[in-house]
C-alpha atoms as a PDB file:
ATOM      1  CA  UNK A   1      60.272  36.877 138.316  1.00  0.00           C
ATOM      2  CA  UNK A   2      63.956  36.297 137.999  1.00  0.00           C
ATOM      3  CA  UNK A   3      64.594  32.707 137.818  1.00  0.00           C
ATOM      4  CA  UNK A   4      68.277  30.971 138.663  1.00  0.00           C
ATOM      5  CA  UNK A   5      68.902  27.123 139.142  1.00  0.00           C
ATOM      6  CA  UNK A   6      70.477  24.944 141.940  1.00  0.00           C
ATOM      7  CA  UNK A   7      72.204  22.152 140.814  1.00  0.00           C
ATOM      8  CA  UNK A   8      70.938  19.041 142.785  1.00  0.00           C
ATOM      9  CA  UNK A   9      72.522  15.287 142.732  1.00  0.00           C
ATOM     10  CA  UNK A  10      73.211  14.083 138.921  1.00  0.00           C
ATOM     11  CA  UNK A  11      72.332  10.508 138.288  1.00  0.00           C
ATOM     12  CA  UNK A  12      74.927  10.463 135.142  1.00  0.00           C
ATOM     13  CA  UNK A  13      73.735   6.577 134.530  1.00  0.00           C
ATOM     14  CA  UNK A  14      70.326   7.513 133.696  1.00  0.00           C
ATOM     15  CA  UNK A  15      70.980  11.162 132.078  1.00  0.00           C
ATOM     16  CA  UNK A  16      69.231  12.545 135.659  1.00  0.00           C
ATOM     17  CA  UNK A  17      70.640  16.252 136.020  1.00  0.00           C
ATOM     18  CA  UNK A  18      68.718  17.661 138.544  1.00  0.00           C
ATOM     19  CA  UNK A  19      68.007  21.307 139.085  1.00  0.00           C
ATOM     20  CA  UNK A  20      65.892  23.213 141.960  1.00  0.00           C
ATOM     21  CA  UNK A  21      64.307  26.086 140.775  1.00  0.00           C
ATOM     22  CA  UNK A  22      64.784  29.139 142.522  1.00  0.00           C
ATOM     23  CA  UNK A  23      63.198  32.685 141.881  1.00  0.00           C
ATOM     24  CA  UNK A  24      62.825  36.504 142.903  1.00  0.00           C
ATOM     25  CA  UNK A  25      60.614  38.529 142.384  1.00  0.00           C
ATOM     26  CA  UNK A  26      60.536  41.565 139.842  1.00  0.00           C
ATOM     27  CA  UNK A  27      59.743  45.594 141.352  1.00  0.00           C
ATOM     28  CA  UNK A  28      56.458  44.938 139.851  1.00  0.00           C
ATOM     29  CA  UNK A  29      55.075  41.349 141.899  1.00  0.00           C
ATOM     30  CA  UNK A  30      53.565  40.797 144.751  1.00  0.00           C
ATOM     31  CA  UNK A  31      54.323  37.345 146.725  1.00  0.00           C
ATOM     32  CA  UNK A  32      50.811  36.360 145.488  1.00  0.00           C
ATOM     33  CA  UNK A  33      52.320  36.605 141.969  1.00  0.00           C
ATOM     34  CA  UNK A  34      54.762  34.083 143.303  1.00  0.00           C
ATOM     35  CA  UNK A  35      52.747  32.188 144.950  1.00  0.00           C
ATOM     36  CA  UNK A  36      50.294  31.881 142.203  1.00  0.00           C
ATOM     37  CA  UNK A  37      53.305  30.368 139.971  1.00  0.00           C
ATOM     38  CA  UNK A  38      53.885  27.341 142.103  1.00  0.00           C
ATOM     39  CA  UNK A  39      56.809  29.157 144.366  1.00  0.00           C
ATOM     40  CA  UNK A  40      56.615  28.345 148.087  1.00  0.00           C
ATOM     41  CA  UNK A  41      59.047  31.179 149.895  1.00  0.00           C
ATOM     42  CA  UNK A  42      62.899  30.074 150.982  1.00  0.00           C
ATOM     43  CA  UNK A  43      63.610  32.970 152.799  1.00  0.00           C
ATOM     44  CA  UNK A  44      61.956  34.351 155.962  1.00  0.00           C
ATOM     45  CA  UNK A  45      62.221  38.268 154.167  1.00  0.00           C
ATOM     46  CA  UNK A  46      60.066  36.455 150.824  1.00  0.00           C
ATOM     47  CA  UNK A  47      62.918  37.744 148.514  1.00  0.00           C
ATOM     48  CA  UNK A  48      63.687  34.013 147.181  1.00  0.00           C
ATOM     49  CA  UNK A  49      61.079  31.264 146.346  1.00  0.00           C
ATOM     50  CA  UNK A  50      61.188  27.834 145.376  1.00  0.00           C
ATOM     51  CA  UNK A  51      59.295  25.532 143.199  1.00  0.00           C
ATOM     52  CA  UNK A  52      57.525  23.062 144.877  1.00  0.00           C
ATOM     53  CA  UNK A  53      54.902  20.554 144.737  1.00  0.00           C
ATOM     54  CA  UNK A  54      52.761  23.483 146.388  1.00  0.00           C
ATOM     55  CA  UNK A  55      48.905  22.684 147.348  1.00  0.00           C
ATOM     56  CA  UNK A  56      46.276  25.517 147.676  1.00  0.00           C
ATOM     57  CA  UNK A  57      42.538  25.922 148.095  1.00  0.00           C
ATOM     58  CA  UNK A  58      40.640  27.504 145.478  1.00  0.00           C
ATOM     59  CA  UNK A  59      38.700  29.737 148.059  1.00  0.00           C
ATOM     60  CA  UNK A  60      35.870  30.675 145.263  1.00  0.00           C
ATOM     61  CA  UNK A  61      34.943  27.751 144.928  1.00  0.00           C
ATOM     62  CA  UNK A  62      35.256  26.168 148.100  1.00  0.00           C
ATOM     63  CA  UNK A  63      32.068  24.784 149.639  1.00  0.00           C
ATOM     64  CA  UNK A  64      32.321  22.659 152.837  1.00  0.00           C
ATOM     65  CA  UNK A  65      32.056  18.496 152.558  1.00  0.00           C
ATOM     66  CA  UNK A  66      30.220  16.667 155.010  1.00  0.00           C
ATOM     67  CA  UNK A  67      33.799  15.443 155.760  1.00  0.00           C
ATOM     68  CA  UNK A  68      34.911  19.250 156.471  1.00  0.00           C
ATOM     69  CA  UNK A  69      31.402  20.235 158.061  1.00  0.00           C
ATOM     70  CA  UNK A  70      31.909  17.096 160.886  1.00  0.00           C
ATOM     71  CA  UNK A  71      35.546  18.313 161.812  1.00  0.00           C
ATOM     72  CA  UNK A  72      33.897  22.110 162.043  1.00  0.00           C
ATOM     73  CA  UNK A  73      31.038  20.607 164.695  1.00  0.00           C
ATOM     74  CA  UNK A  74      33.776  18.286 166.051  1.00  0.00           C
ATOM     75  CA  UNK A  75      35.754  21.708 166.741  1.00  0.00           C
ATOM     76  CA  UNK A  76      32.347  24.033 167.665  1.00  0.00           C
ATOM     77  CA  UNK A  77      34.165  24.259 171.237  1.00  0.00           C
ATOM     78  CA  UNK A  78      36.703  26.022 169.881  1.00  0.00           C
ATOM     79  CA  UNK A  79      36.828  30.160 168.864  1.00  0.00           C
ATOM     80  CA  UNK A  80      38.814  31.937 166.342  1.00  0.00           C
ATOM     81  CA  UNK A  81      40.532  35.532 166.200  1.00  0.00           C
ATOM     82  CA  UNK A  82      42.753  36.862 163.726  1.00  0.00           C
ATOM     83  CA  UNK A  83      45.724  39.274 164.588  1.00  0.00           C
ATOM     84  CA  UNK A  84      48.113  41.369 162.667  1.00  0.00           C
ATOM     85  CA  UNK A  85      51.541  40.560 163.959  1.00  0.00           C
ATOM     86  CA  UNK A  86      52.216  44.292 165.225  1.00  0.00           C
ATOM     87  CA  UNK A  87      49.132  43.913 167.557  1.00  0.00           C
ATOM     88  CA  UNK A  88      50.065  39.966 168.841  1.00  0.00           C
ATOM     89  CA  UNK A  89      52.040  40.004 171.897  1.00  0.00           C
ATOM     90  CA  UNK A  90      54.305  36.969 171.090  1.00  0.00           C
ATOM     91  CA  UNK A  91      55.725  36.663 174.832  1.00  0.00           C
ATOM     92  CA  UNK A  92      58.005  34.110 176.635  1.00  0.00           C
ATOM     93  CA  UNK A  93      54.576  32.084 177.540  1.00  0.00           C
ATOM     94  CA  UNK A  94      53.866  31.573 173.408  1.00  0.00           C
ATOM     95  CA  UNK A  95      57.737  30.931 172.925  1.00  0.00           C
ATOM     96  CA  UNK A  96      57.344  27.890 175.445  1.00  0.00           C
ATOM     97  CA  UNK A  97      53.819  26.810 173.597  1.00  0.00           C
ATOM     98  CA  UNK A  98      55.419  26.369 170.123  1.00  0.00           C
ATOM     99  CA  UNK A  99      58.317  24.721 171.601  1.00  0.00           C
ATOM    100  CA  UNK A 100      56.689  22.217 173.179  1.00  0.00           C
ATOM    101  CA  UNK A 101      54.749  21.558 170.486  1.00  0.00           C
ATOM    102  CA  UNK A 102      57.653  21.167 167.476  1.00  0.00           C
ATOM    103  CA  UNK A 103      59.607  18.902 170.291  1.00  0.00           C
ATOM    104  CA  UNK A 104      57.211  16.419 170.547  1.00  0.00           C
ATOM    105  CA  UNK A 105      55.614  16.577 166.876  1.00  0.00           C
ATOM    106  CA  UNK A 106      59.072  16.748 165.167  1.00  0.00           C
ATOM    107  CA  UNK A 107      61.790  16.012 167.847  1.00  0.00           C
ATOM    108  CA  UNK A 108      63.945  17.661 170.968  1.00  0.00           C
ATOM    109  CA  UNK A 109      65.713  20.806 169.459  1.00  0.00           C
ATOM    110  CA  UNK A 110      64.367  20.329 165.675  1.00  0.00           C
ATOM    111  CA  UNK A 111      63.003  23.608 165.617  1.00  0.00           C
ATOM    112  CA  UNK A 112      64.841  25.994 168.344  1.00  0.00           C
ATOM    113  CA  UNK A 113      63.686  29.118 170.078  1.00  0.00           C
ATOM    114  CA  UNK A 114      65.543  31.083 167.835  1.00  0.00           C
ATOM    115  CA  UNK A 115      64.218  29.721 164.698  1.00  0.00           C
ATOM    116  CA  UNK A 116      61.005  30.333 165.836  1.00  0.00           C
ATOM    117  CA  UNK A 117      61.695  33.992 167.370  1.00  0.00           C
ATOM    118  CA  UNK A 118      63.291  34.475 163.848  1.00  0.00           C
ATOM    119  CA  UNK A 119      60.292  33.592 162.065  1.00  0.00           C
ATOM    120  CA  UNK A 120      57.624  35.084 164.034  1.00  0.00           C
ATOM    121  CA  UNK A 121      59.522  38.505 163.888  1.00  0.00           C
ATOM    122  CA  UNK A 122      59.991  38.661 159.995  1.00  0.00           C
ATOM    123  CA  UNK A 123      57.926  39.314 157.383  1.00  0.00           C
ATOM    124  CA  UNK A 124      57.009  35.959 156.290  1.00  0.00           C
ATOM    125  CA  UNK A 125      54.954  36.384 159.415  1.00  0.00           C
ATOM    126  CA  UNK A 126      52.166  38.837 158.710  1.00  0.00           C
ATOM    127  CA  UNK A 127      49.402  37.587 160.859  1.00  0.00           C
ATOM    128  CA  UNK A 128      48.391  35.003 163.459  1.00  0.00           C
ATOM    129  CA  UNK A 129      45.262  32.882 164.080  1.00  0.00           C
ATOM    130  CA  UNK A 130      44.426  32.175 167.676  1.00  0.00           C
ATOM    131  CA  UNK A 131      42.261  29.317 168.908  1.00  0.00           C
ATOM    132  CA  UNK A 132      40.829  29.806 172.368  1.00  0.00           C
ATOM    133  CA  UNK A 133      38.340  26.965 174.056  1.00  0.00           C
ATOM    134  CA  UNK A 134      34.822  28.774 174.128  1.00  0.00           C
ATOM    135  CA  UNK A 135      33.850  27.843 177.726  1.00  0.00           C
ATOM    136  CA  UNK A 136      37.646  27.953 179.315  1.00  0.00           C
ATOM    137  CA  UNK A 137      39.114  30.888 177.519  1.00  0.00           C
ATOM    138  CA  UNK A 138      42.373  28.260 177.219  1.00  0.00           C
ATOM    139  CA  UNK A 139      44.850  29.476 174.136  1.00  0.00           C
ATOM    140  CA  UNK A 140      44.575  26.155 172.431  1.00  0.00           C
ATOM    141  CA  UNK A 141      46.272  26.945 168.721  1.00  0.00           C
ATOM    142  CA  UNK A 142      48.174  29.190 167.065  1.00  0.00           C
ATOM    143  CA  UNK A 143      48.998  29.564 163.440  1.00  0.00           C
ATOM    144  CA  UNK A 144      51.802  31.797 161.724  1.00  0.00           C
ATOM    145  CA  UNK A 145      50.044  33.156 158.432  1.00  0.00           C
ATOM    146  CA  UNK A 146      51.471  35.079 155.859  1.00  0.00           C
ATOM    147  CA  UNK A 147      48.524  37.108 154.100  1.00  0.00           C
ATOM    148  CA  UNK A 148      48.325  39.779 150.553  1.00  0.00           C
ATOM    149  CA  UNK A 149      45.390  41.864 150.776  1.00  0.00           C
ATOM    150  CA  UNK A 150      42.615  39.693 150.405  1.00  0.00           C
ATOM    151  CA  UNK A 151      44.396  37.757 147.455  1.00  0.00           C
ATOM    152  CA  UNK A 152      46.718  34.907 149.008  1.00  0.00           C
ATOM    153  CA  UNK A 153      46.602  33.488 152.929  1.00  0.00           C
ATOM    154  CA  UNK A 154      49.555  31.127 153.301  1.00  0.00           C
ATOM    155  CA  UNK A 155      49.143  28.668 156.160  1.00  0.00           C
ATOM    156  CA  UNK A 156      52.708  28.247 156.863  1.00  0.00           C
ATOM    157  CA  UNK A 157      52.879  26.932 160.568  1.00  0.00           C
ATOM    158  CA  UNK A 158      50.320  25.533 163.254  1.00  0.00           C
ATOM    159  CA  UNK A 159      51.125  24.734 166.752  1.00  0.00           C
ATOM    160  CA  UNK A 160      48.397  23.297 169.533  1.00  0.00           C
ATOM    161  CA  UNK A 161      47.609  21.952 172.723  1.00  0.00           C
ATOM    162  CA  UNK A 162      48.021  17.789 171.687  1.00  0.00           C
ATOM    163  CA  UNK A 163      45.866  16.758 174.575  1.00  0.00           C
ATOM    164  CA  UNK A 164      42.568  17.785 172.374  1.00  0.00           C
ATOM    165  CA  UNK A 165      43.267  15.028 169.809  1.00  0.00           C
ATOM    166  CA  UNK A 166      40.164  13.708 170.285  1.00  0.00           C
ATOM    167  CA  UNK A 167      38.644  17.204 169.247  1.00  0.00           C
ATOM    168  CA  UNK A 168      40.876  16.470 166.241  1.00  0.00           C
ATOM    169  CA  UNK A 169      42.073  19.907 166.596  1.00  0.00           C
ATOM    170  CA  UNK A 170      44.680  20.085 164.194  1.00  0.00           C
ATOM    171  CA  UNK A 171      42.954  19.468 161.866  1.00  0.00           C
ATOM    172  CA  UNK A 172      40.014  21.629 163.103  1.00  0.00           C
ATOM    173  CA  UNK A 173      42.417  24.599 163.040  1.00  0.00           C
ATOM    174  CA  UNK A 174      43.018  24.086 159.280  1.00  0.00           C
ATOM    175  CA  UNK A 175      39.459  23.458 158.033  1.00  0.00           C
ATOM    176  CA  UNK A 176      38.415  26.747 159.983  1.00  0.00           C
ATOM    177  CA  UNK A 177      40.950  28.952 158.200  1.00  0.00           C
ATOM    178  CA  UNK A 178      40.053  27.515 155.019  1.00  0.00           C
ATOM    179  CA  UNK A 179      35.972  28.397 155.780  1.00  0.00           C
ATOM    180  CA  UNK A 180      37.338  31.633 157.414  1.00  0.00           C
ATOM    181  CA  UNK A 181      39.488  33.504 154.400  1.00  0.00           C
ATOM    182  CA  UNK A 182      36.335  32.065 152.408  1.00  0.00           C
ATOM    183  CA  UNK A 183      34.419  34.145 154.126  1.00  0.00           C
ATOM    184  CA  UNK A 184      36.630  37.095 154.036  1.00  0.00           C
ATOM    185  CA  UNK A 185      36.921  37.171 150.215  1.00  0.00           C
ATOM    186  CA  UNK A 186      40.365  35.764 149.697  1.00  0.00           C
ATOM    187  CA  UNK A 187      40.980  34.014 146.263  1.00  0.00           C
ATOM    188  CA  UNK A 188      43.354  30.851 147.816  1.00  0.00           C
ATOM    189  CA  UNK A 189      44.582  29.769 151.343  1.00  0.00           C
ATOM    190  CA  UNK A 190      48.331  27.603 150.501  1.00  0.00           C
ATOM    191  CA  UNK A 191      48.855  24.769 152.484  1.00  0.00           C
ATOM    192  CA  UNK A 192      52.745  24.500 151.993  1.00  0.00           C
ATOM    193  CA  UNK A 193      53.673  21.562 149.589  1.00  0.00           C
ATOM    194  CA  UNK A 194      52.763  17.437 149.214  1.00  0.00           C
ATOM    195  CA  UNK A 195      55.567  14.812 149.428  1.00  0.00           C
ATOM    196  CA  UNK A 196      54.184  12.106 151.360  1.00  0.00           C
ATOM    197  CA  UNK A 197      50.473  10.087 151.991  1.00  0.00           C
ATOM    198  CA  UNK A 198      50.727  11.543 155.145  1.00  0.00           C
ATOM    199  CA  UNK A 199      50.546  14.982 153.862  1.00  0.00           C
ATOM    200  CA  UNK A 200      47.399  14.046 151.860  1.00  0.00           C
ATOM    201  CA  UNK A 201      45.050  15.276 154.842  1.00  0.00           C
ATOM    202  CA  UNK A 202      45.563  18.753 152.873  1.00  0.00           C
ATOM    203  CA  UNK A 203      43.528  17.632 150.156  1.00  0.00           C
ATOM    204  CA  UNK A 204      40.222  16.935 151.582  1.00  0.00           C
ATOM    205  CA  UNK A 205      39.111  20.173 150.505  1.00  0.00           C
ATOM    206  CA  UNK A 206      36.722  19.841 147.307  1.00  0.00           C
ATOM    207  CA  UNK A 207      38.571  22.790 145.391  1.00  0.00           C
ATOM    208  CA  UNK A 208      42.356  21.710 146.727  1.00  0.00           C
ATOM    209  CA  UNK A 209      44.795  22.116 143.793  1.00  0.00           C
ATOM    210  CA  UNK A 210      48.565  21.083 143.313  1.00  0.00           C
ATOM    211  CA  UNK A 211      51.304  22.265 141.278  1.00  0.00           C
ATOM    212  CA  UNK A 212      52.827  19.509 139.120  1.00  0.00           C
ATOM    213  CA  UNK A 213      55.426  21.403 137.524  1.00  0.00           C
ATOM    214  CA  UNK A 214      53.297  23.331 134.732  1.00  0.00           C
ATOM    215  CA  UNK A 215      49.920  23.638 136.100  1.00  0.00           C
ATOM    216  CA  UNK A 216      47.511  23.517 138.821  1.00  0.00           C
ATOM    217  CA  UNK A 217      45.824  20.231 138.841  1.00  0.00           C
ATOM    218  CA  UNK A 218      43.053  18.460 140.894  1.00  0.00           C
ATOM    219  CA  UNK A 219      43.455  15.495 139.503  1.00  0.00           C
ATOM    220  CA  UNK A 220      44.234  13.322 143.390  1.00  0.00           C
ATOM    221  CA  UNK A 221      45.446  10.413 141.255  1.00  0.00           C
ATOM    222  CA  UNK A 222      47.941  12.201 139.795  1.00  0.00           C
ATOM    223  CA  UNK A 223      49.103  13.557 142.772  1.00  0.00           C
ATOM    224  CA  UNK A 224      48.922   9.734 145.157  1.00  0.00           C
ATOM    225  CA  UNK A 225      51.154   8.637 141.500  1.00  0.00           C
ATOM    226  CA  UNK A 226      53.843  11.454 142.360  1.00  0.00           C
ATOM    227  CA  UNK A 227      53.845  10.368 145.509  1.00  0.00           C
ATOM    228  CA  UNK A 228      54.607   6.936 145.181  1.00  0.00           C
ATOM    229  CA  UNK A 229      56.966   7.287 142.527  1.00  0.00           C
ATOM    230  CA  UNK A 230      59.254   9.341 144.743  1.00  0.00           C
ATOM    231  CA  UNK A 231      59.532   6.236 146.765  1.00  0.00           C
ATOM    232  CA  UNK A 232      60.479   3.981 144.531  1.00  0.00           C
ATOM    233  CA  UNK A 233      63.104   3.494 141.744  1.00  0.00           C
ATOM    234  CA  UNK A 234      63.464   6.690 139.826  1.00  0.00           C
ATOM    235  CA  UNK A 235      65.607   6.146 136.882  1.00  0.00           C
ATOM    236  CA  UNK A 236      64.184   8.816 134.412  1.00  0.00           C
ATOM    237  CA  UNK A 237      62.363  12.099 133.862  1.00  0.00           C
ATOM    238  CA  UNK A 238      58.593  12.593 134.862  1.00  0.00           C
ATOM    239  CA  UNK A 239      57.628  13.211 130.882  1.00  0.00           C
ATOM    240  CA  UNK A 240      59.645  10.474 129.792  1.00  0.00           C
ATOM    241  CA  UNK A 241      57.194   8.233 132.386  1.00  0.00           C
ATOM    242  CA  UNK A 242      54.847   6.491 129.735  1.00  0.00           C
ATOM    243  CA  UNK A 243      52.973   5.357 132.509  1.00  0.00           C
ATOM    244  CA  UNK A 244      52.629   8.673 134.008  1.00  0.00           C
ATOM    245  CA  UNK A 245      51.491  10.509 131.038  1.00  0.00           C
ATOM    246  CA  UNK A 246      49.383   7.444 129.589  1.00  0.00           C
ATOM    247  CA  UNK A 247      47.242   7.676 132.525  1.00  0.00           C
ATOM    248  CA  UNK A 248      47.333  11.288 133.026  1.00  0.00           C
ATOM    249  CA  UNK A 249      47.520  13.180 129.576  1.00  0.00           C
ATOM    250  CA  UNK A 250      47.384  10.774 126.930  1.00  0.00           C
ATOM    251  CA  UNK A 251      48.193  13.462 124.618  1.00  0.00           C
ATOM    252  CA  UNK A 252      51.503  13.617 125.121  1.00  0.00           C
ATOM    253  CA  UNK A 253      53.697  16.441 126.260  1.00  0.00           C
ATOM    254  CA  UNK A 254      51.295  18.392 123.625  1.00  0.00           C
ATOM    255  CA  UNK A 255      50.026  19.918 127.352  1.00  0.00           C
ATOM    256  CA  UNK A 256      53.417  21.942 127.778  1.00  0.00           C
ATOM    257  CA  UNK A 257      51.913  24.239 124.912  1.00  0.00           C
ATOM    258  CA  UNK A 258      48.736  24.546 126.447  1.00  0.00           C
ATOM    259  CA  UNK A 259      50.176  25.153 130.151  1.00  0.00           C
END
């Protein structure tokens, strides 16, 4: 991967230079190679990545919680069917769907019809999940995935019918694409990335795993520590954070050899 930096707001008071890490990938990689690195994609066509506090499920080991099991009977009303884009007729009817969802889950016009036709007609749109109600044949869900061969599934965006809260059916919709690529021998399902406790609904899967910069970790401490930290007074690196690497690797930064 060929790697090239973005230079972000300096905090010159603190000696804060700030950098977002961008990459491409190499004749040789797949996006799963990316993926696997800690890269989320940047571009619709998945020829530039970024680094990101990315979250993924560890598919082989995966087993369901009684947490995960109660959303999955909470959801039993609910059916599944995988399509490859090419076969998915996308029409005006879906176009509306998706809109009204994004309007009223992140505001009038945040994300237009043509970022959405953009999306769903480029690459980083291989596949889509459909969620029908058993008994009404309703569409109720739809997710845009992006899948390698039976390596990587990345869960990139969900839209559904908000009147079935009570079915909890976002949610449901994630939990049963985790349990499904299990199933279908994939190694990880991504979840996109982890800013915010409200975000922290991706991680109640038993085998989640976040990037922290130079590994995967499962540590949920760590991560609820990140988290808070971006909201509050930063005024110096992560590994210069004695608090941060008391509690989390006492060693030291001895772990950047081991990473």
């Amino acid at each position: 991967m060929n790697l090239f930096f973005s230079e972000y707001k300096s905090d010159y008071s603190n000696y804060i230079f700030p950098y977002v890490i961008w990459g491409t990938p190499e004749s040789h990689e797949t996006p799963a190679d990316i993926f696997n690195k800690g890269f989320l994609p940047n571009s619709k066509n998945l020829d530039r990545f970024y680094l990101c506090r990315n979250v993924r499920v560890d598919l082989e080991r995966f087993l369901p919680s009684s947490e995960n099991r109660r959303v999955l009977r909470k959801g039993s009303i609910f059916e599944t069917k995988l399509y490859k884009r090419s076969d998915f007729d996308f029409n005006d009817k879906w176009l509306s769907f998706c809109l009204d969802y994004a309007d009223t889950k992140f505001g009038n016009g945040v994300m237009s019809r043509d970022r959405i036709l953009s999306l769903v007609n480029s690459p980083i749109v291989s596949h889509l999940l459909l969620f029908k109600h058993r008994e009404t044949e309703e569409d109720v869900g739809l997710v845009f995935l992006f899948l390698d061969s039976s390596r990587i599934a990345f869960y990139y965006y969900s839209f559904y019918n908000l009147d079935f809260f009570k079915q909890n059916l976002g949610m449901y919709m994630m939990t049963s694409a985790v349990s499904f690529f299990k199933e279908l021998g994939y190694d990880y399902i991504y979840l996109g990335s982890c800013y915010s406790r409200n975000a922290l609904y991706k991680t109640q899967f038993n085998s989640f795993q976040f990037f922290n910069g130079f590994k995967w970790s499962e540590n949920i401490d760590e991560l609820k520590f990140l988290i808070d930290r971006d909201n509050g007074n930063v005024d110096k690196h992560l590994f210069e954070n004695d608090i941060y690497l008391q509690n989390f690797y006492p060693d030291g930064t001895s772990f950047i050899k081991k990473s």
